[in-house]
C-alpha atoms as a PDB file:
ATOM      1  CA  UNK A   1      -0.915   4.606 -44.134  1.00  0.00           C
ATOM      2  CA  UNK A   2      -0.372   2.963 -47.660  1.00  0.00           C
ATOM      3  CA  UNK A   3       2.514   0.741 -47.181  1.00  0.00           C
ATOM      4  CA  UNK A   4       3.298   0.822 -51.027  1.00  0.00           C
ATOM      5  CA  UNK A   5       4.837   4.551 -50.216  1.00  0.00           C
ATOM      6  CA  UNK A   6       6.874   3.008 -47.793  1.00  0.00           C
ATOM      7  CA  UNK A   7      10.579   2.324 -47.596  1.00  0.00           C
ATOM      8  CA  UNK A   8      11.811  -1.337 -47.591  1.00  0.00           C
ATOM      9  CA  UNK A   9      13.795  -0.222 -44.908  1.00  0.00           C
ATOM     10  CA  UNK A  10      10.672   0.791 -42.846  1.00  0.00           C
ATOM     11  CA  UNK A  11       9.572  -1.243 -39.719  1.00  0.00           C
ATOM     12  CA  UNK A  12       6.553  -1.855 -39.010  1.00  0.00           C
ATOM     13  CA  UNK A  13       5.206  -1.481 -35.559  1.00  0.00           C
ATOM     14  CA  UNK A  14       1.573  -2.998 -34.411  1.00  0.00           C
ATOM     15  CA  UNK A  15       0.017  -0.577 -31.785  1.00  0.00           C
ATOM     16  CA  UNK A  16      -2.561  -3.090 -29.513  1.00  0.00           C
ATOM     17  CA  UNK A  17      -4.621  -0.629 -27.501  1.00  0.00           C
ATOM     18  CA  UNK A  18      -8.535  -0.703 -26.649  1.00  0.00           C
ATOM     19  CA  UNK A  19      -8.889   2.945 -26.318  1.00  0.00           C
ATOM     20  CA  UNK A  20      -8.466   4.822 -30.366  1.00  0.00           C
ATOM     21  CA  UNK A  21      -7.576   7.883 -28.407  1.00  0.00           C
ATOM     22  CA  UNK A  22      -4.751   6.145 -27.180  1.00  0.00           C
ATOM     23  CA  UNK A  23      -3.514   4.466 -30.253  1.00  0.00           C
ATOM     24  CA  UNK A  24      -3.830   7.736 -31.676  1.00  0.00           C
ATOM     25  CA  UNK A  25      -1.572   9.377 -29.140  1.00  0.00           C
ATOM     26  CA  UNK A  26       1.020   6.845 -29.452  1.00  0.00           C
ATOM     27  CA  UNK A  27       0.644   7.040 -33.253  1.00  0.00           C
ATOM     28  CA  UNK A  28       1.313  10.491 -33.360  1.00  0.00           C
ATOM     29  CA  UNK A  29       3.926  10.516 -30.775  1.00  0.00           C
ATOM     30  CA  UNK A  30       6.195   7.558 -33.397  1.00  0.00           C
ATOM     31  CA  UNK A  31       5.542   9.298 -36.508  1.00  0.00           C
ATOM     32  CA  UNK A  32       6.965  12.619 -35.421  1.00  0.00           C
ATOM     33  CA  UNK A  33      10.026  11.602 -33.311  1.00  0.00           C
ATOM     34  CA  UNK A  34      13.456  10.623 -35.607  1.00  0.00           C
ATOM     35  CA  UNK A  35      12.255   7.085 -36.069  1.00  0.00           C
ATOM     36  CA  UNK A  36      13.091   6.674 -39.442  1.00  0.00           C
ATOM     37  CA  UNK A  37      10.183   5.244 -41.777  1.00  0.00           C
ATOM     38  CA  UNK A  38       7.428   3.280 -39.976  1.00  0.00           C
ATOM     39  CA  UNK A  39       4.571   1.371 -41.332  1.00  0.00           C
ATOM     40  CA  UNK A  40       1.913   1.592 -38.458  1.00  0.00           C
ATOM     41  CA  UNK A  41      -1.352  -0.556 -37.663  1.00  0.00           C
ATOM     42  CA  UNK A  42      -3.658  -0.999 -34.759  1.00  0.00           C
ATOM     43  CA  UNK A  43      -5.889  -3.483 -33.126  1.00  0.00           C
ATOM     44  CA  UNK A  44      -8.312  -3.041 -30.256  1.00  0.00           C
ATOM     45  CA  UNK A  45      -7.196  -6.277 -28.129  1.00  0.00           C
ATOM     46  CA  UNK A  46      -4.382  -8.810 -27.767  1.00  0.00           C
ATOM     47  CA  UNK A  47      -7.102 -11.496 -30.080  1.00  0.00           C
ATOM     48  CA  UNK A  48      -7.134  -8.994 -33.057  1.00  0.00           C
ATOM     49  CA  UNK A  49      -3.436  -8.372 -32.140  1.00  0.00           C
ATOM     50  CA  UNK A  50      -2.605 -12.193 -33.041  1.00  0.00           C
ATOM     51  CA  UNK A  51      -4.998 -12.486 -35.947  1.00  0.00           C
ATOM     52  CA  UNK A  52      -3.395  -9.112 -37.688  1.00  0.00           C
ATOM     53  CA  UNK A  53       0.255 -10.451 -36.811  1.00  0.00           C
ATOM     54  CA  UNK A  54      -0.155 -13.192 -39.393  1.00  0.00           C
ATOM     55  CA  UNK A  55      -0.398 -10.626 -42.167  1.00  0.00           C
ATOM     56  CA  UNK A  56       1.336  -7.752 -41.197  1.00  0.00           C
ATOM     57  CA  UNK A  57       4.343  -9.777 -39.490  1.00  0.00           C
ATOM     58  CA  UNK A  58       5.294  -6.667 -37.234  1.00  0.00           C
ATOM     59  CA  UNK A  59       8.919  -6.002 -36.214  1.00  0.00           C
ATOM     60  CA  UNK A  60       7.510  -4.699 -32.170  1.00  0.00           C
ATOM     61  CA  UNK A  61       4.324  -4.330 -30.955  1.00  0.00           C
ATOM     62  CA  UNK A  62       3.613  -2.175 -28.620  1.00  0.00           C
ATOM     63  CA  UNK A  63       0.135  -2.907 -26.266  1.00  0.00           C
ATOM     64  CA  UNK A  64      -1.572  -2.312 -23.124  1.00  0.00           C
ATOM     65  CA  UNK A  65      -1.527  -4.186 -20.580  1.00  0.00           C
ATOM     66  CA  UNK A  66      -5.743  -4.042 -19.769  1.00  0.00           C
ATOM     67  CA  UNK A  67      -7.838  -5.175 -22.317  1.00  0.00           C
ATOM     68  CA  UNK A  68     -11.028  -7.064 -22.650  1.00  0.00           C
ATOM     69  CA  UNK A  69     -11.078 -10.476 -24.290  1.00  0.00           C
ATOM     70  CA  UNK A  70      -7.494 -11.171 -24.313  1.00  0.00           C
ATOM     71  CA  UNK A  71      -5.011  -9.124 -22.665  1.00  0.00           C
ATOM     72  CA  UNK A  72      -1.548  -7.770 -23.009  1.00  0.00           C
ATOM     73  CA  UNK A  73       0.439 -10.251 -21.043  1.00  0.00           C
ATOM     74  CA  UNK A  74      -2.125 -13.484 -22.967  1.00  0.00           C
ATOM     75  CA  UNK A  75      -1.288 -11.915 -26.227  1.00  0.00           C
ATOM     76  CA  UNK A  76       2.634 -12.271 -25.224  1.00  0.00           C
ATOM     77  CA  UNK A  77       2.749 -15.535 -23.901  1.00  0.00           C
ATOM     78  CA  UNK A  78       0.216 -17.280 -26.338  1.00  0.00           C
ATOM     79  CA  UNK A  79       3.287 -15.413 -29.001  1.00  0.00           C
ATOM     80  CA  UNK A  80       5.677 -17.766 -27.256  1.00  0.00           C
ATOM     81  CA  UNK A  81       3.566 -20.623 -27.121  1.00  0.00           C
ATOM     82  CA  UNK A  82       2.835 -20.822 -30.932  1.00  0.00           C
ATOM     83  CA  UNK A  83       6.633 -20.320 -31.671  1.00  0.00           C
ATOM     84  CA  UNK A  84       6.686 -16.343 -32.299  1.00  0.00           C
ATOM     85  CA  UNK A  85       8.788 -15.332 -29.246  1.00  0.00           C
ATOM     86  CA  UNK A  86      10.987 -13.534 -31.723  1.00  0.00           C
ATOM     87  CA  UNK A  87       8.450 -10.902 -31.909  1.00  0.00           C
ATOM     88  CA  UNK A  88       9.435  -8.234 -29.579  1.00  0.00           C
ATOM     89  CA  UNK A  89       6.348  -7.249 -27.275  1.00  0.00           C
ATOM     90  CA  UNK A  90       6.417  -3.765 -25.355  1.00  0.00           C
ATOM     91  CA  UNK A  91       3.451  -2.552 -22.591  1.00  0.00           C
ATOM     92  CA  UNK A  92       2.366   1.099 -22.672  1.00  0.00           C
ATOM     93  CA  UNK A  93       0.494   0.692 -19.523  1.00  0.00           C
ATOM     94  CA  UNK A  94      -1.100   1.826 -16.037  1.00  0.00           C
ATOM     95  CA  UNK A  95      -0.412  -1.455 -14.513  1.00  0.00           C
ATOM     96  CA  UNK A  96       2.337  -0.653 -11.724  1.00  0.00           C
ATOM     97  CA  UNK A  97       2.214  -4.074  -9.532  1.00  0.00           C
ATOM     98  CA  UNK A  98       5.513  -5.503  -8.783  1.00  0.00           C
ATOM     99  CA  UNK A  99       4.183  -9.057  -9.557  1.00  0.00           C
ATOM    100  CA  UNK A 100       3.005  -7.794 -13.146  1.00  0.00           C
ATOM    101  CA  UNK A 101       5.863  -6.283 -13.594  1.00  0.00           C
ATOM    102  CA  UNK A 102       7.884  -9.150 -13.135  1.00  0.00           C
ATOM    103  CA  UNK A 103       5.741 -11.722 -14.928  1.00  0.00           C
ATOM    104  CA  UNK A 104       6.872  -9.129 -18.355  1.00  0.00           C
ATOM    105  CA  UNK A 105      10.097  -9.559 -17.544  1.00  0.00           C
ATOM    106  CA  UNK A 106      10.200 -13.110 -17.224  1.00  0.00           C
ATOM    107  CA  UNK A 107       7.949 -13.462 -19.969  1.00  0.00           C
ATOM    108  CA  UNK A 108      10.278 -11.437 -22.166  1.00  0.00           C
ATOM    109  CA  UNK A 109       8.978  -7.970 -22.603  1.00  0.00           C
ATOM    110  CA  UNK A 110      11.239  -5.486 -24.485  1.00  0.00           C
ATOM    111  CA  UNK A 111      10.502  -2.862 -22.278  1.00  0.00           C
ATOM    112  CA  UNK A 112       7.460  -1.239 -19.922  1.00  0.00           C
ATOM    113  CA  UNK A 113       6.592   2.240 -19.955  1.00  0.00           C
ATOM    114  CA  UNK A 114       3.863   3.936 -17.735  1.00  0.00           C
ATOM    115  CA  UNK A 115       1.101   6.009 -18.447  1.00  0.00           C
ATOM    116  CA  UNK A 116       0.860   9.089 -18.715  1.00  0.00           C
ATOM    117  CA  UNK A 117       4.490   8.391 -20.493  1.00  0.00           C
ATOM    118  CA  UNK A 118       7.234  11.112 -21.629  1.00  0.00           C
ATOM    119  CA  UNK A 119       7.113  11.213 -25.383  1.00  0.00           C
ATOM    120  CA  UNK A 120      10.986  11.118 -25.305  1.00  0.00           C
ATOM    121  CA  UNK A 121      10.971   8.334 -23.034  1.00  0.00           C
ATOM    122  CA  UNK A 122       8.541   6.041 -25.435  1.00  0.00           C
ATOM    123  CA  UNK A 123      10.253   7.252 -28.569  1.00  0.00           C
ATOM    124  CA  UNK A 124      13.505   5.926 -26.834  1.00  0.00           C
ATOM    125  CA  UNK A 125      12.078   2.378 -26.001  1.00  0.00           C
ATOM    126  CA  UNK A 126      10.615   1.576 -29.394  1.00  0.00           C
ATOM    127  CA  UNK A 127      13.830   3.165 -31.856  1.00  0.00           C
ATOM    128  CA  UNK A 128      15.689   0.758 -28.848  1.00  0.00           C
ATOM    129  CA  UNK A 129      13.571  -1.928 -29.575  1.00  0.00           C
ATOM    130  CA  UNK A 130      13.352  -1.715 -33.754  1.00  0.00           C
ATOM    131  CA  UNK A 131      16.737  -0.912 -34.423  1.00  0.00           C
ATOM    132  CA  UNK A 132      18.151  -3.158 -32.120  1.00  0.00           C
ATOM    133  CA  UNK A 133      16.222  -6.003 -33.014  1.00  0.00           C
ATOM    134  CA  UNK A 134      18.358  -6.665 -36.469  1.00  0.00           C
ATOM    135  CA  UNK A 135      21.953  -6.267 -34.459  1.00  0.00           C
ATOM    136  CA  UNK A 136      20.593  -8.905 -31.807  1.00  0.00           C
ATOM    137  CA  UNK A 137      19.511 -11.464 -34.330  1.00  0.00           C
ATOM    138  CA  UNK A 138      22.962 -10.958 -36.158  1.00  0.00           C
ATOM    139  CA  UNK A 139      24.995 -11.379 -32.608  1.00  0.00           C
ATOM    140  CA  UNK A 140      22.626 -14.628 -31.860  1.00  0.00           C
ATOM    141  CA  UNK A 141      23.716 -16.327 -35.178  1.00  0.00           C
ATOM    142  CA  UNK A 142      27.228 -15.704 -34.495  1.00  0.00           C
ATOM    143  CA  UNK A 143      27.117 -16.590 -31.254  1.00  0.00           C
ATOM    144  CA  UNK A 144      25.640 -20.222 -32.760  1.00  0.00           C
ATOM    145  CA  UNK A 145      27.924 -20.571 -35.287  1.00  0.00           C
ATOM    146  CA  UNK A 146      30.115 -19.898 -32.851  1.00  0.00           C
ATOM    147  CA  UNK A 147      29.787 -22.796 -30.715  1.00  0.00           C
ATOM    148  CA  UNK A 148      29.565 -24.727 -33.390  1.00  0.00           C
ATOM    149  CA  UNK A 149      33.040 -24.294 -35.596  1.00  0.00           C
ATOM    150  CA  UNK A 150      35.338 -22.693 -32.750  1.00  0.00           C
ATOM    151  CA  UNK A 151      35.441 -22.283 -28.740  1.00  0.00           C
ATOM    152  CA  UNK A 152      33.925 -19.083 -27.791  1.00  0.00           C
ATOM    153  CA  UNK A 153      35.589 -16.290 -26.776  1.00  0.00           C
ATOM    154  CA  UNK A 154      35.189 -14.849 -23.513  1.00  0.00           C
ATOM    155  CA  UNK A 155      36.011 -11.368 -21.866  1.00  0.00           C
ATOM    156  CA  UNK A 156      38.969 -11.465 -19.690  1.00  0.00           C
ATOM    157  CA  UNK A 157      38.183 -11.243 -16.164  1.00  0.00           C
ATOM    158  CA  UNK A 158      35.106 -12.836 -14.184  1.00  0.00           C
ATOM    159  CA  UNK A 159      32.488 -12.617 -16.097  1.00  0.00           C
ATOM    160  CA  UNK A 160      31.981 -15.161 -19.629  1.00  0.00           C
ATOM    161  CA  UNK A 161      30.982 -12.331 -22.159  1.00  0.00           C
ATOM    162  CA  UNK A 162      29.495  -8.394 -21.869  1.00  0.00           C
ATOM    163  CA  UNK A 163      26.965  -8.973 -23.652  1.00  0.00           C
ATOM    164  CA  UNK A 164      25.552 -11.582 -21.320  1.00  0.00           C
ATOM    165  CA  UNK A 165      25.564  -8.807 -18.693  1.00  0.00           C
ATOM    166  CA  UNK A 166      23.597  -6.684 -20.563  1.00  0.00           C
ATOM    167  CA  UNK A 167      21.301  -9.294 -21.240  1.00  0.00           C
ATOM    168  CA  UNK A 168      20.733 -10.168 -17.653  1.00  0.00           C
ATOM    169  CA  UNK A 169      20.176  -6.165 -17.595  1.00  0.00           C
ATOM    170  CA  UNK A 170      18.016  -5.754 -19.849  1.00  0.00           C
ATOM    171  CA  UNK A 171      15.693  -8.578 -18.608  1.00  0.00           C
ATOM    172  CA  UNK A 172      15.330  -7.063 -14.971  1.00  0.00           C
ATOM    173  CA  UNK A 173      14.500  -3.330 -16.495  1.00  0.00           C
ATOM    174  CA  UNK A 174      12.594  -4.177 -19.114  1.00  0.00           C
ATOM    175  CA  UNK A 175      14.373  -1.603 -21.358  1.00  0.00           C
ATOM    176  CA  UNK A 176      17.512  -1.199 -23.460  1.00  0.00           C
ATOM    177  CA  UNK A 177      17.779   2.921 -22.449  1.00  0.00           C
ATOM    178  CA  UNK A 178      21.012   2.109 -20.726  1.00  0.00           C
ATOM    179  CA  UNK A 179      24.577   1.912 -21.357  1.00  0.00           C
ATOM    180  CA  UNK A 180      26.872  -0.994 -19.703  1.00  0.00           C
ATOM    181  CA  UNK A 181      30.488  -0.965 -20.819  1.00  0.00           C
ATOM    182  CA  UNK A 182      33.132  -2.779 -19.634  1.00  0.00           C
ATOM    183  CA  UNK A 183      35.718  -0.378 -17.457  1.00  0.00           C
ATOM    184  CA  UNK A 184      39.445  -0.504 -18.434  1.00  0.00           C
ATOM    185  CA  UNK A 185      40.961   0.708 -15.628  1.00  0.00           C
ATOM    186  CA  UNK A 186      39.379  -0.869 -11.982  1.00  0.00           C
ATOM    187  CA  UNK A 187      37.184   0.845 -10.018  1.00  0.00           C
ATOM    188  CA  UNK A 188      38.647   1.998  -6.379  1.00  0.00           C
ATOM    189  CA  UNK A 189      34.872   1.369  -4.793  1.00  0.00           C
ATOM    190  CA  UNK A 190      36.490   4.086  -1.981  1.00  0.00           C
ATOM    191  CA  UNK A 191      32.631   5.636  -1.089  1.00  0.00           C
ATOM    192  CA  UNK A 192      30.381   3.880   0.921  1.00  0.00           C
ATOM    193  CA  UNK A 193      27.457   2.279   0.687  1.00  0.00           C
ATOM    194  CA  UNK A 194      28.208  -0.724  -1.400  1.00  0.00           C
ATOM    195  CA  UNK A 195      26.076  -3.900  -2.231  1.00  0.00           C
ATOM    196  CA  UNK A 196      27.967  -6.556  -1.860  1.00  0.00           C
ATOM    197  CA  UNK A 197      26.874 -10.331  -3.315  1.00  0.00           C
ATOM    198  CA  UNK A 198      28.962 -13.166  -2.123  1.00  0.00           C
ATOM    199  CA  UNK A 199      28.749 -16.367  -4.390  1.00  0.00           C
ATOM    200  CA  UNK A 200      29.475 -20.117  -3.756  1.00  0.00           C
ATOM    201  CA  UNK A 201      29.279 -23.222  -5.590  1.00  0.00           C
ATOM    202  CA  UNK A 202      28.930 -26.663  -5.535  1.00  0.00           C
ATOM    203  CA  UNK A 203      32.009 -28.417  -3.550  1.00  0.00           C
ATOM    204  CA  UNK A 204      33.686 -25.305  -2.096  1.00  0.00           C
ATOM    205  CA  UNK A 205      32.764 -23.560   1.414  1.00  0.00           C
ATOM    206  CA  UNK A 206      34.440 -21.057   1.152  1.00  0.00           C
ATOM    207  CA  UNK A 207      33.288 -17.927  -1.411  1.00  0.00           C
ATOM    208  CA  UNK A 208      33.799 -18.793  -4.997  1.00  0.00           C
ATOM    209  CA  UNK A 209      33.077 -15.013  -6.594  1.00  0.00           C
ATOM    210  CA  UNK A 210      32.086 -11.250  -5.360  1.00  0.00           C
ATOM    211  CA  UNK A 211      29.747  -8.760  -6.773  1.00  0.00           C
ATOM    212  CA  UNK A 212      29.881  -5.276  -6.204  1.00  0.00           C
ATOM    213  CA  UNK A 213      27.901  -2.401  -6.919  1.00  0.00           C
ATOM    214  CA  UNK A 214      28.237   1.054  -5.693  1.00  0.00           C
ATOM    215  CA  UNK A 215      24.893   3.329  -4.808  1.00  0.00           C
ATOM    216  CA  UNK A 216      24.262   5.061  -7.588  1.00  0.00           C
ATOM    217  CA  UNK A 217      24.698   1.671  -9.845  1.00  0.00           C
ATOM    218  CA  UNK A 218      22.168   0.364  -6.829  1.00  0.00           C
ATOM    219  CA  UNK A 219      19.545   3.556  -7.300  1.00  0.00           C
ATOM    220  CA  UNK A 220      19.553   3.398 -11.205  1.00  0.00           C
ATOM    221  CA  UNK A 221      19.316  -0.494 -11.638  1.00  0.00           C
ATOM    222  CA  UNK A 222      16.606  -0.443  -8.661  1.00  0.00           C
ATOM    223  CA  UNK A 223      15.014   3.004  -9.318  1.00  0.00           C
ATOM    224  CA  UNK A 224      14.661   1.692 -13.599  1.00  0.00           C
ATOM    225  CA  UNK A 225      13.534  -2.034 -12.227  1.00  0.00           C
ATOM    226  CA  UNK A 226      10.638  -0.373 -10.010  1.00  0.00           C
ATOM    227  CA  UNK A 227       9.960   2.347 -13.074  1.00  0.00           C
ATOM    228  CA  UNK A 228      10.203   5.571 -10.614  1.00  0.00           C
ATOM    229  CA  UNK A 229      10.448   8.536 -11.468  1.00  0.00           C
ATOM    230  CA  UNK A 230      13.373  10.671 -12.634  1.00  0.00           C
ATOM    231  CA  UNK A 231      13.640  12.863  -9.614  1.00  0.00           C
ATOM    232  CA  UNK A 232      13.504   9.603  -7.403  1.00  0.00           C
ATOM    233  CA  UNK A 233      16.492   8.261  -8.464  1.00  0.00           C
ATOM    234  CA  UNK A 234      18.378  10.698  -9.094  1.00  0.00           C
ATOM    235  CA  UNK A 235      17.502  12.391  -5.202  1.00  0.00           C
ATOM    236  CA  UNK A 236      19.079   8.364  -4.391  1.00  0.00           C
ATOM    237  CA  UNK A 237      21.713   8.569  -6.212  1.00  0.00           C
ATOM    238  CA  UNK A 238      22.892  12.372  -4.882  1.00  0.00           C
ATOM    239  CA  UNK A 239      22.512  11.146  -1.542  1.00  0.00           C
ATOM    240  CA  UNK A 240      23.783   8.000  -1.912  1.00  0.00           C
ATOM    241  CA  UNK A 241      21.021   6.282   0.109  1.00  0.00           C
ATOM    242  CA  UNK A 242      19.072   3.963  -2.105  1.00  0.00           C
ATOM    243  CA  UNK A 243      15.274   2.932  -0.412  1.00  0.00           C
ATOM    244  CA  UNK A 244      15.117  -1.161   0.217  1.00  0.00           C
ATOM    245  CA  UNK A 245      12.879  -1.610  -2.926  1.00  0.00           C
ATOM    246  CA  UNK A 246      15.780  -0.697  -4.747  1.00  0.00           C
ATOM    247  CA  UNK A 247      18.323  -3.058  -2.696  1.00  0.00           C
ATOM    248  CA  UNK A 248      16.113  -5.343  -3.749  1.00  0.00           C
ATOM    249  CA  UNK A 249      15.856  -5.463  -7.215  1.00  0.00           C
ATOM    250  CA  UNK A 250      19.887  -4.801  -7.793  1.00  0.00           C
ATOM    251  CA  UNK A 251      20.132  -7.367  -5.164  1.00  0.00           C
ATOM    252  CA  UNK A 252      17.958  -9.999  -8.028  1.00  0.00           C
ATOM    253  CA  UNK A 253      20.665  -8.626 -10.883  1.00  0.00           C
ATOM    254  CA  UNK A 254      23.571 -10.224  -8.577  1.00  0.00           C
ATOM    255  CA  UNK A 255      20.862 -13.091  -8.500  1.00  0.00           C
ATOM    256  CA  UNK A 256      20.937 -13.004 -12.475  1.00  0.00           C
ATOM    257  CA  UNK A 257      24.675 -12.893 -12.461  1.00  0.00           C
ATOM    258  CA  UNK A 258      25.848 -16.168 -11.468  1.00  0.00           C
ATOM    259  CA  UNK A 259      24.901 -17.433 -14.777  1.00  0.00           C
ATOM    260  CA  UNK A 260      27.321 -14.889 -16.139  1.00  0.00           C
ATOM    261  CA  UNK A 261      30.448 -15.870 -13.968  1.00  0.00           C
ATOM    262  CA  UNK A 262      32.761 -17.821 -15.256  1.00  0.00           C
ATOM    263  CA  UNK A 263      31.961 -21.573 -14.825  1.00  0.00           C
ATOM    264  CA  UNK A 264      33.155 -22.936 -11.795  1.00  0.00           C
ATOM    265  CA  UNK A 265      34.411 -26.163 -13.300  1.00  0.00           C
ATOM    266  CA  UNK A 266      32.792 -29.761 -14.270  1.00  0.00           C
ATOM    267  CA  UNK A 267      29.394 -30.523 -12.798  1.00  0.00           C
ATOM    268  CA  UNK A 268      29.541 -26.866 -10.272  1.00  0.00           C
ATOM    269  CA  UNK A 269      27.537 -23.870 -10.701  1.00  0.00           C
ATOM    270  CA  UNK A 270      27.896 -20.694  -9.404  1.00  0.00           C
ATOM    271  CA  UNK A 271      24.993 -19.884  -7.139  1.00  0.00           C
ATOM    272  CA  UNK A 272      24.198 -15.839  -5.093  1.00  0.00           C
ATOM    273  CA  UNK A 273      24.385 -16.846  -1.631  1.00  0.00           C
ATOM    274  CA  UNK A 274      23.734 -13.398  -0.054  1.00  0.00           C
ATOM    275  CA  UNK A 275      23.801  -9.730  -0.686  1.00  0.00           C
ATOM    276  CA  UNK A 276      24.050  -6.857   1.933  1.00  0.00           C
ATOM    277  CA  UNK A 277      24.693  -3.289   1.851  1.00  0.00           C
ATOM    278  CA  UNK A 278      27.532  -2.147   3.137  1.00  0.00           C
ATOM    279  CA  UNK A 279      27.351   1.305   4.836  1.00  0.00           C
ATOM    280  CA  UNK A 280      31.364   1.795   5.968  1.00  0.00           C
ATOM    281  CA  UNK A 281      33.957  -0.694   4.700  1.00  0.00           C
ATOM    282  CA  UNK A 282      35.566  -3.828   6.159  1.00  0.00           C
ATOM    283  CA  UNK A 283      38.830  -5.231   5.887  1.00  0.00           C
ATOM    284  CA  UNK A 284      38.178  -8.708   4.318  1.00  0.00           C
ATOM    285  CA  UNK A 285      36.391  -6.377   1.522  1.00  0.00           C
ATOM    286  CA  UNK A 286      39.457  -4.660   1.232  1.00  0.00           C
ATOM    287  CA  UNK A 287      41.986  -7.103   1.143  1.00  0.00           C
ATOM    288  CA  UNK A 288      39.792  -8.992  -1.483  1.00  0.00           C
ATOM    289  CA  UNK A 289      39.962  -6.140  -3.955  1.00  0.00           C
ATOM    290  CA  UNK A 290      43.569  -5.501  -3.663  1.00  0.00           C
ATOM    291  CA  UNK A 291      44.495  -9.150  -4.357  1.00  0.00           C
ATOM    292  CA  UNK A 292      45.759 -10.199  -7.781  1.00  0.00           C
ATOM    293  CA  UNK A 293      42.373 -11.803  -9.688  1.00  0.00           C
ATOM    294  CA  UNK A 294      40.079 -12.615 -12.183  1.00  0.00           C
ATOM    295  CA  UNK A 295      38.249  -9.274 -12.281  1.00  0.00           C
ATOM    296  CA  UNK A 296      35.275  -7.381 -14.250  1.00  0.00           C
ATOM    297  CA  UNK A 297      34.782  -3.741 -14.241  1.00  0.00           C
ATOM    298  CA  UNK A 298      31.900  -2.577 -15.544  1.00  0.00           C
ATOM    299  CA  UNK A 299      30.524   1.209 -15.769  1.00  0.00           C
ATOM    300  CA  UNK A 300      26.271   2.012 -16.247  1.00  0.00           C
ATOM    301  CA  UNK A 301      24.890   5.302 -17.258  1.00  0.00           C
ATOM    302  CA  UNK A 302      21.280   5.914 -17.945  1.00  0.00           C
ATOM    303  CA  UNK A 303      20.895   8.775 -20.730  1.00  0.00           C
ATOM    304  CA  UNK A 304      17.454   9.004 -19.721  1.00  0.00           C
ATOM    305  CA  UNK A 305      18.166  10.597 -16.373  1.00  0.00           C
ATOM    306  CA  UNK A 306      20.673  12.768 -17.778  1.00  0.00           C
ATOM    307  CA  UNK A 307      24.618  13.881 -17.182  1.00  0.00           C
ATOM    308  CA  UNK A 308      23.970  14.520 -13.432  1.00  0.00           C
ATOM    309  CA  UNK A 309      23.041  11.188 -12.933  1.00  0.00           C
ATOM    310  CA  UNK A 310      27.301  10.509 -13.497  1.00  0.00           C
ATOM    311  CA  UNK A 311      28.174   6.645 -13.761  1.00  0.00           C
ATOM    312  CA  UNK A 312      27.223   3.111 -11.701  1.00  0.00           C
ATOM    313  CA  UNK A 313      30.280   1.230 -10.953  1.00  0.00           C
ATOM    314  CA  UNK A 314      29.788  -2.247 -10.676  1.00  0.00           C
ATOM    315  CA  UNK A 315      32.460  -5.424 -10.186  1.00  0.00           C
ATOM    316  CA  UNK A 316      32.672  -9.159 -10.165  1.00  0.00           C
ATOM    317  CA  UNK A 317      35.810 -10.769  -8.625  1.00  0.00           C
ATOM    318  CA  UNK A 318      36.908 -14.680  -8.625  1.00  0.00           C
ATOM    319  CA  UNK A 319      38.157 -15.316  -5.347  1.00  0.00           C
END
């Protein structure tokens, strides 16, 4: 592609793959989706990944996982080691292992998709990732300058900001194919089975904050954090019985959470001391919600799974 045809408002994306077939395939599938104007290269492993990079200075790259000489996950954190962590890194990739799949996220992967993947799905991911990239920057400077002329402001309620909820989101799915919206009017968390997350802090015994989320926001966080399938989660979400797995991994976003409570006070920090899902509720629950309190409402849809996946509800309560 002769990037003196292109647009200054193109991005350019880096495609790290050692099979051509496959760089084709994911060439093909980005140049014919609604992406706006791309500028596209490719390299065979992550080492000709970070020699092009120099050069080409790509706005996302988007590699497998696999490779010989230096692989996907190298390629990413050598990126953060030599001060290019800005650089937004997606996997195209067979790997499925939980523990690979959480050394991306903590490493700071934009998103992971599975092969064979939907062509909707990838376009989704990457036109997440490049257009997204510019308003994130923007929000981070703010944010700094921020801090530095004024106080910053926070969103009423329990939690310090919505967008540090999405972040924690985004860095346990990997992806930004959701939507996370603060709810103006409070849930009434009336069906069962709820996941419940009690938090404590430093000099108090009794709870300092509550977490709730109902089972379909369970079976979409945990169903997107494990990368099943469509039919998976939404068969959870109809029946309203999310599998452990998934427990588990919306049970690490309450985890993620406490850093987006408000702060306890001078020298305290908020800290998950248990989760557990509720199947049939329980008065202390009850009374909790209905008392006057620094409260959070927040709704989640997924547009990849479609209108008849309906909404997550999900809540954080001072207490």
């Amino acid at each position: 592609m002769n990037d003196k045809n292109m647009s200054e408002e193109s991005r350019r994306v880096l495609i790290v793959d050692d099979s051509r077939a496959i760089q084709a395939i994911i060439r093909r599938v980005l140049q014919h989706g609604e992406m706006g104007p791309l500028q596209i290269q490719t390299a065979s492993d992550g080492a000709e990944a970070l020699q092009r990079m120099q050069e080409f200075k790509p706005d996302l790259v988007v590699s497998d996982w696999h490779m010989p000489g230096v692989s996907g996950i190298e390629m990413l954190q050598t990126l953060r080691q030599i001060g290019q962590g800005h650089v937004p890194v997606g996997f195209v990739t067979t790997e499925t292992n939980a523990q690979c799949l959480s050394q991306a996220r903590s490493n700071g992967a934009a998103f992971v998709v599975h092969k064979p993947f939907d062509d909707a799905t990838l376009r989704r991911v990457v036109h997440d990732s490049l257009y997204g990239q510019s308003a994130l920057r923007e929000q981070a400077q703010q944010r700094k300058t921020a801090e530095v002329t004024e106080p910053a402001t926070v969103l009423p309620g329990a939690l310090q900001s919505l967008g540090l909820a999405q972040q924690q989101l985004h860095a346990l799915l990997c992806t930004r194919s959701f939507d996370l919206l603060k709810s103006d009017a409070r849930h009434d968390f009336e069906q069962y089975p709820l996941l419940v997350g009690l938090y404590g802090c430093t000099g108090r015994k009794t709870a300092y904050a509550v977490g709730l989320l109902d089972a379909s926001a369970v079976a979409m966080i945990g169903g997107m954090a494990l990368a099943l399938g469509k039919q998976e989660i939404l068969k959870a979400i109809q029946t309203r019985q999310p599998g452990p797995r998934m427990v588990e991994e919306a049970s690490r976003y309450l985890r993620s959470m406490a850093a987006v409570l408000h702060k306890p006070g001078a020298g305290s920090e908020a800290q998950l001391g248990s989760t557990r899902l509720t199947p049939q509720p329980f008065d202390k629950l009850q009374q909790v919600l209905q008392q006057p309190s620094a409260r959070t409402d927040l709704s989640l849809t997924l547009p990849l799974l479609g209108k008849e996946a309906g909404t997550g509800r999900l809540c954080f309560l001072l207490v």
